[in-house]
Structure formats: C-alpha cells, structure tokens
N, C-alpha and C. Protein backbone atom coordinates (compact mmCIF):
# COMPACT_ATOMS: atom_id res chain seq x y z
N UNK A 1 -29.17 12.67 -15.59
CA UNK A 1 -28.73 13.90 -16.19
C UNK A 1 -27.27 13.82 -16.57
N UNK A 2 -26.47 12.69 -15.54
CA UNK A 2 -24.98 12.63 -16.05
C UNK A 2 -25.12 11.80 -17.17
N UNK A 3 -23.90 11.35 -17.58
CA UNK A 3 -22.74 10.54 -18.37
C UNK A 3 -23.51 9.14 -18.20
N UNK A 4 -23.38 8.49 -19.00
CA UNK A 4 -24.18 6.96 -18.76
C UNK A 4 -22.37 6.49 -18.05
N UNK A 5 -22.75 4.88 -17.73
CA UNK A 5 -21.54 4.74 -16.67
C UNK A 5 -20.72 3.84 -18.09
N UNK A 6 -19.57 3.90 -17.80
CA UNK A 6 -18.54 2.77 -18.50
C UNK A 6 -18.83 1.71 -18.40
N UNK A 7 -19.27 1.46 -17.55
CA UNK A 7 -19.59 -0.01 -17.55
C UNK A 7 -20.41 -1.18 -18.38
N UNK A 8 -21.41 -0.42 -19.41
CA UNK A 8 -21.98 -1.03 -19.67
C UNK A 8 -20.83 -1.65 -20.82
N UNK A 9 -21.60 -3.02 -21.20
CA UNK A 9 -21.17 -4.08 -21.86
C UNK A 9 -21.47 -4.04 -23.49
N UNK A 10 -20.81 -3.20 -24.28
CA UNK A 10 -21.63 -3.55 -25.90
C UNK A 10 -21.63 -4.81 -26.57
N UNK A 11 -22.13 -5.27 -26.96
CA UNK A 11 -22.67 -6.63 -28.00
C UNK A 11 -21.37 -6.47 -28.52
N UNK A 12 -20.53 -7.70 -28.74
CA UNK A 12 -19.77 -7.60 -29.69
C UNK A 12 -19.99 -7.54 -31.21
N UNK A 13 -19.61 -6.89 -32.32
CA UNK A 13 -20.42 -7.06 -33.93
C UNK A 13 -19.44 -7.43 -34.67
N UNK A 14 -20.27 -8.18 -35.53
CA UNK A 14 -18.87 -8.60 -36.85
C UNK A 14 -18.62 -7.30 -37.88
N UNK A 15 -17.62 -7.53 -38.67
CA UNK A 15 -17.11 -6.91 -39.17
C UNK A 15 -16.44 -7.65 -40.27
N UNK A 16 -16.49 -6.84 -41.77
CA UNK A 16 -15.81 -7.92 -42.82
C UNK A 16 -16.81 -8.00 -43.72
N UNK A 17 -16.08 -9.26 -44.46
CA UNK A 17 -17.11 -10.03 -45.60
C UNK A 17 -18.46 -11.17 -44.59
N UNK A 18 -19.73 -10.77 -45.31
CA UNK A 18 -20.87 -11.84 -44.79
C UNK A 18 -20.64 -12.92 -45.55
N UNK A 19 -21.30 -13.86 -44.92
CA UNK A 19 -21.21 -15.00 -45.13
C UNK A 19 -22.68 -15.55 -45.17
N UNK A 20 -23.02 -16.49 -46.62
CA UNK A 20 -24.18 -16.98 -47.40
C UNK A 20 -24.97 -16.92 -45.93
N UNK A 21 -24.55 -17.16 -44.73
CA UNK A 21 -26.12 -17.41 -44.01
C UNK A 21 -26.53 -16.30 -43.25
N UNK A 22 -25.54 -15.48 -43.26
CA UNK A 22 -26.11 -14.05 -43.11
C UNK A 22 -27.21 -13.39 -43.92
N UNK A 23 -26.59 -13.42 -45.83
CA UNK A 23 -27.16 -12.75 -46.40
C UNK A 23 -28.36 -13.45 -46.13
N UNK A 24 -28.64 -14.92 -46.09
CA UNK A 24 -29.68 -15.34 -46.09
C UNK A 24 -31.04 -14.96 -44.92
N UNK A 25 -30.40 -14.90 -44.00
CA UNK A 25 -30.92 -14.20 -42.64
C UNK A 25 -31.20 -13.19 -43.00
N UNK A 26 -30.65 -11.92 -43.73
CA UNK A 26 -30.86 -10.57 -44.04
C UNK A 26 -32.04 -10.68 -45.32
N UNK A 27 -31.70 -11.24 -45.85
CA UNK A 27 -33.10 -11.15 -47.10
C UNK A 27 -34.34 -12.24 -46.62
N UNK A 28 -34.10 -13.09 -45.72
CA UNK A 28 -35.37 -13.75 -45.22
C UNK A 28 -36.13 -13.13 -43.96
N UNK A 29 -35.30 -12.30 -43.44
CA UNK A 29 -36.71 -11.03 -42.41
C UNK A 29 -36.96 -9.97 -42.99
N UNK A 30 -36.03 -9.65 -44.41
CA UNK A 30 -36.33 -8.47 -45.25
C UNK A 30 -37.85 -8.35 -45.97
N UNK A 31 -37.58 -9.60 -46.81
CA UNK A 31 -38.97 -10.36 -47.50
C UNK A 31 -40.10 -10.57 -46.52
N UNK A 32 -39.50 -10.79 -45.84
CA UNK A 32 -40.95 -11.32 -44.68
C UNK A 32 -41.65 -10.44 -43.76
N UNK A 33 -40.47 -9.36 -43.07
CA UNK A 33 -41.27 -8.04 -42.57
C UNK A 33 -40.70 -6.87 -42.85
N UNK A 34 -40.35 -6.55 -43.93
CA UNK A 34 -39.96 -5.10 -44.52
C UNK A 34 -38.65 -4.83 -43.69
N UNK A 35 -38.64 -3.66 -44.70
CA UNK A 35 -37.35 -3.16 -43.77
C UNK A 35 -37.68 -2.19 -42.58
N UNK A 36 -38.56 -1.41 -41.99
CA UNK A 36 -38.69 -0.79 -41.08
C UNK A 36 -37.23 0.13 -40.65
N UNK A 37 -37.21 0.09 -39.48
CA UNK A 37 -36.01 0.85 -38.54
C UNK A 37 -35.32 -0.02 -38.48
N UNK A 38 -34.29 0.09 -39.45
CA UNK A 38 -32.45 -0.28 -39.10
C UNK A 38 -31.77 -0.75 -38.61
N UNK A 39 -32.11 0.10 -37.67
CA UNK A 39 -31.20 -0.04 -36.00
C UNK A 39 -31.82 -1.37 -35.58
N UNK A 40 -32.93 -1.67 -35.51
CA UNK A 40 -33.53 -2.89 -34.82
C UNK A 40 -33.75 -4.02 -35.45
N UNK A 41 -32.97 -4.19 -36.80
CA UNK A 41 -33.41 -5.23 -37.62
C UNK A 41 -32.24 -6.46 -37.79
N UNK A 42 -30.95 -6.24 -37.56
CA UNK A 42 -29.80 -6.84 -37.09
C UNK A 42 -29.97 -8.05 -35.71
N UNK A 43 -31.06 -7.23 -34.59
CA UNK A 43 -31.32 -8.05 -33.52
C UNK A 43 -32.72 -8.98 -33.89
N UNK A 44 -33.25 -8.36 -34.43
CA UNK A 44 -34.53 -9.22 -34.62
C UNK A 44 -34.46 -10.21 -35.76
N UNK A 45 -33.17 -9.74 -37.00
CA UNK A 45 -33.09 -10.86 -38.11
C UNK A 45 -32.35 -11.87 -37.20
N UNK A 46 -31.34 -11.97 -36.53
CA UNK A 46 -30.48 -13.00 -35.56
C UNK A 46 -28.58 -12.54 -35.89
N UNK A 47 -28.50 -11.15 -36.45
CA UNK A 47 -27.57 -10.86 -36.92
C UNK A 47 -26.52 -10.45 -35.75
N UNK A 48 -25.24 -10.39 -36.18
CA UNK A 48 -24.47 -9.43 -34.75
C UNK A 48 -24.08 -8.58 -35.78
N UNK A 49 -24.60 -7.86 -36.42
CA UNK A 49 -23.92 -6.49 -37.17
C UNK A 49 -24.58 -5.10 -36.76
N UNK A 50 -24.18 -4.30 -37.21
CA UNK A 50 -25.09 -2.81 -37.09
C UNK A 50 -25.67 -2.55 -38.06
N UNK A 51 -27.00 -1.91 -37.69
CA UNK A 51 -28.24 -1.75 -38.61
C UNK A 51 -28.04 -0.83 -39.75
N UNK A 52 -26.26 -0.23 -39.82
CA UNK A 52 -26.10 0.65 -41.45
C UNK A 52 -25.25 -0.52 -42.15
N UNK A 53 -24.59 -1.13 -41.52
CA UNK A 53 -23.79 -2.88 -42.52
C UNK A 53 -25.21 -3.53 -42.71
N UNK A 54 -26.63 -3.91 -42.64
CA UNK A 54 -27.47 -4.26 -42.84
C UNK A 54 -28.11 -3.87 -43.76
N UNK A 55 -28.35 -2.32 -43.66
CA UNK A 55 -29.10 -1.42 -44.64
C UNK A 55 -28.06 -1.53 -45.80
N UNK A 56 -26.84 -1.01 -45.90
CA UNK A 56 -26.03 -0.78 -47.09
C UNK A 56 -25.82 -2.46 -47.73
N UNK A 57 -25.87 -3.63 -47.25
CA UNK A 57 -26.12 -5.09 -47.64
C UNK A 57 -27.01 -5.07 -48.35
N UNK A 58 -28.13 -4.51 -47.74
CA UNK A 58 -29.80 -4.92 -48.39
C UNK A 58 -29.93 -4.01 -49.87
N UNK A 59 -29.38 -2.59 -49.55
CA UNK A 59 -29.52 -1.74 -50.98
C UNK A 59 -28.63 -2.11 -51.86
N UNK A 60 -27.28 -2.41 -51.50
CA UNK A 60 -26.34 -2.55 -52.62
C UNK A 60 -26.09 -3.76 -53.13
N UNK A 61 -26.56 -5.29 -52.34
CA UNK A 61 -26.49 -6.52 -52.99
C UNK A 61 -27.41 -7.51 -53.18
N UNK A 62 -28.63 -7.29 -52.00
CA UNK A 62 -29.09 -8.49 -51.85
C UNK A 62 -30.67 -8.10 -52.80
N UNK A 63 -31.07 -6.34 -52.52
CA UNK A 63 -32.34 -6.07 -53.11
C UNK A 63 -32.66 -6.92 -54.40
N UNK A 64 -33.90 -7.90 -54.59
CA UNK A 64 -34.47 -8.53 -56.13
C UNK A 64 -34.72 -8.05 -56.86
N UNK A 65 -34.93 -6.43 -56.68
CA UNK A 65 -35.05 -5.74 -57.84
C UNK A 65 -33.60 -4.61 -58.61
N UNK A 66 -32.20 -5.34 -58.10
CA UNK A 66 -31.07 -4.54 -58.18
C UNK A 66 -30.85 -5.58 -59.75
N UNK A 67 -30.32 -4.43 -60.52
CA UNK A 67 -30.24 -5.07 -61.73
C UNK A 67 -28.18 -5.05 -62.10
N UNK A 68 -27.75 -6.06 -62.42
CA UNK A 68 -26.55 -6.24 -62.76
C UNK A 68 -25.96 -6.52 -64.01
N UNK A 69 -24.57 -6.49 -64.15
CA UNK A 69 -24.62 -6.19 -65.33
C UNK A 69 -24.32 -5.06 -66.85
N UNK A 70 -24.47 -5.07 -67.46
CA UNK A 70 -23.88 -4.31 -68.96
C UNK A 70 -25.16 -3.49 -69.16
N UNK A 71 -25.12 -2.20 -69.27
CA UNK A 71 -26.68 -1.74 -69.70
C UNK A 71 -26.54 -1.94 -71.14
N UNK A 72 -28.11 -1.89 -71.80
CA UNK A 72 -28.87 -2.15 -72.67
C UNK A 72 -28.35 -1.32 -73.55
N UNK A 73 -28.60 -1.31 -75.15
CA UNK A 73 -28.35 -0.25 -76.00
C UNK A 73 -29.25 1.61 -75.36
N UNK A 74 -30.73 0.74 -75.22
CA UNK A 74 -31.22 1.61 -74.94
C UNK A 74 -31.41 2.31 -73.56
N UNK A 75 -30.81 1.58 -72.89
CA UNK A 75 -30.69 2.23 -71.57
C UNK A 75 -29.09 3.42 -71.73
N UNK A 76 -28.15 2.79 -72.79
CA UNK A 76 -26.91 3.55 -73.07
C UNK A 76 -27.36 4.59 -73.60
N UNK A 77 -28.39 4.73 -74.95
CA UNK A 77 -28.98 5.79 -75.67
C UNK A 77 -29.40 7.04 -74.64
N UNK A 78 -30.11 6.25 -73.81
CA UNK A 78 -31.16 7.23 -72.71
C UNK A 78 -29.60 8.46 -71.88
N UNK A 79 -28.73 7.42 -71.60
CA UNK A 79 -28.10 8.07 -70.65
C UNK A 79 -27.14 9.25 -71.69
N UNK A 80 -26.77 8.79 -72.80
CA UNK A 80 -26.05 9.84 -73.35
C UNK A 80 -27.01 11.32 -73.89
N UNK A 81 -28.05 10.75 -74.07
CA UNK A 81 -29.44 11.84 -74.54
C UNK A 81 -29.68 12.70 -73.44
N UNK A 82 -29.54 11.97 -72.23
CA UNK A 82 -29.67 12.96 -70.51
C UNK A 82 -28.56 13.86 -70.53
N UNK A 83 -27.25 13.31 -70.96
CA UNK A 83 -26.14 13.64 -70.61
C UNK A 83 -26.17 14.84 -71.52
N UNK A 84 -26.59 14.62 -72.35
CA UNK A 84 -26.18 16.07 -74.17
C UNK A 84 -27.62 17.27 -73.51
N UNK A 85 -28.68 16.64 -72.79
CA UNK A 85 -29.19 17.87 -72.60
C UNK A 85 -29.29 18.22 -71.12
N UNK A 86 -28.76 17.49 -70.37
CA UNK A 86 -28.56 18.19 -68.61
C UNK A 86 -27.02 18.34 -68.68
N UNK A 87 -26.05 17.52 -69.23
CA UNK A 87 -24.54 18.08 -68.61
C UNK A 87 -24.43 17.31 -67.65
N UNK A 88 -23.21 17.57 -66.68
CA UNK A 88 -22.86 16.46 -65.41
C UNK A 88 -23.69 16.96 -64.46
N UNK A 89 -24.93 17.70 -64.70
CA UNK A 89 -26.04 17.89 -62.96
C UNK A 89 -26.39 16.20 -62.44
C-alpha cells in the first residue's frame, strides 16, 4: 500500500543518436513480430532504450512504408486544392 522502496536498481538506457545496429535490431523484431506494446519491445528486441525512443524511431525513420523526399506535382496540386477549400483546419 506504501511507496515502492529506493532501492530498486533501474536498467541503465541510452540516450542520443542510434547506431546502424540498433536501428537494425529495431526493424528486425519490428518486421518479424509487429509492434505490439512499446514498453516491452526495447527488452525483447535486445535494446537498452525506452519503449517511446523505440516507437518514435520506428514511426519517424525506420517504417518501409515512410516516403522521403520532394512531393510530386500531384501530390503539391492535392495539397493546395485541400488548402483553398478547408483553410489551415
């Protein structure tokens, strides 16, 4: 019912820029068993990070379907055509 004690010991985690065998670790248990829960995917890929430096890795660099790059004429067309009939919503 109390306070958990001080004592316990946290995992130390990195922090910073990853390094190629991370990402590689992160997109080879990604591909292989989904992403599931977060929190538990850092220990089970072989990572020492926390499961939101994992998640925000996986959405913002490593996903195969993240497209980079200059958009298209027509992807430019689309967005100014959204823009002239929604406004900044």
């Amino acid at each position: 019912m109390g306070r958990q004690s001080c004592n316990i010991v946290k995992p130390k985690l990195r922090k910073g820029l990853w390094s190629p065998e991370e990402d590689e670790k992160l997109f080879n248990y990604i591909t292989r068993f989904g992403m599931g829960c977060w929190s538990t995917v850092p220990k089970l890929a072989g990572l020492q990070r926390c499961g939101k430096s994992c998640r925000l890795r996986w959405i913002n660099y490593l996903r195969p379907d993240l497209k980079r790059g200059m958009f298209s004429q027509q992807e430019e067309d689309l967005i100014i055509t959204l823009h002239k009939a929604l406004g900044n919503k």
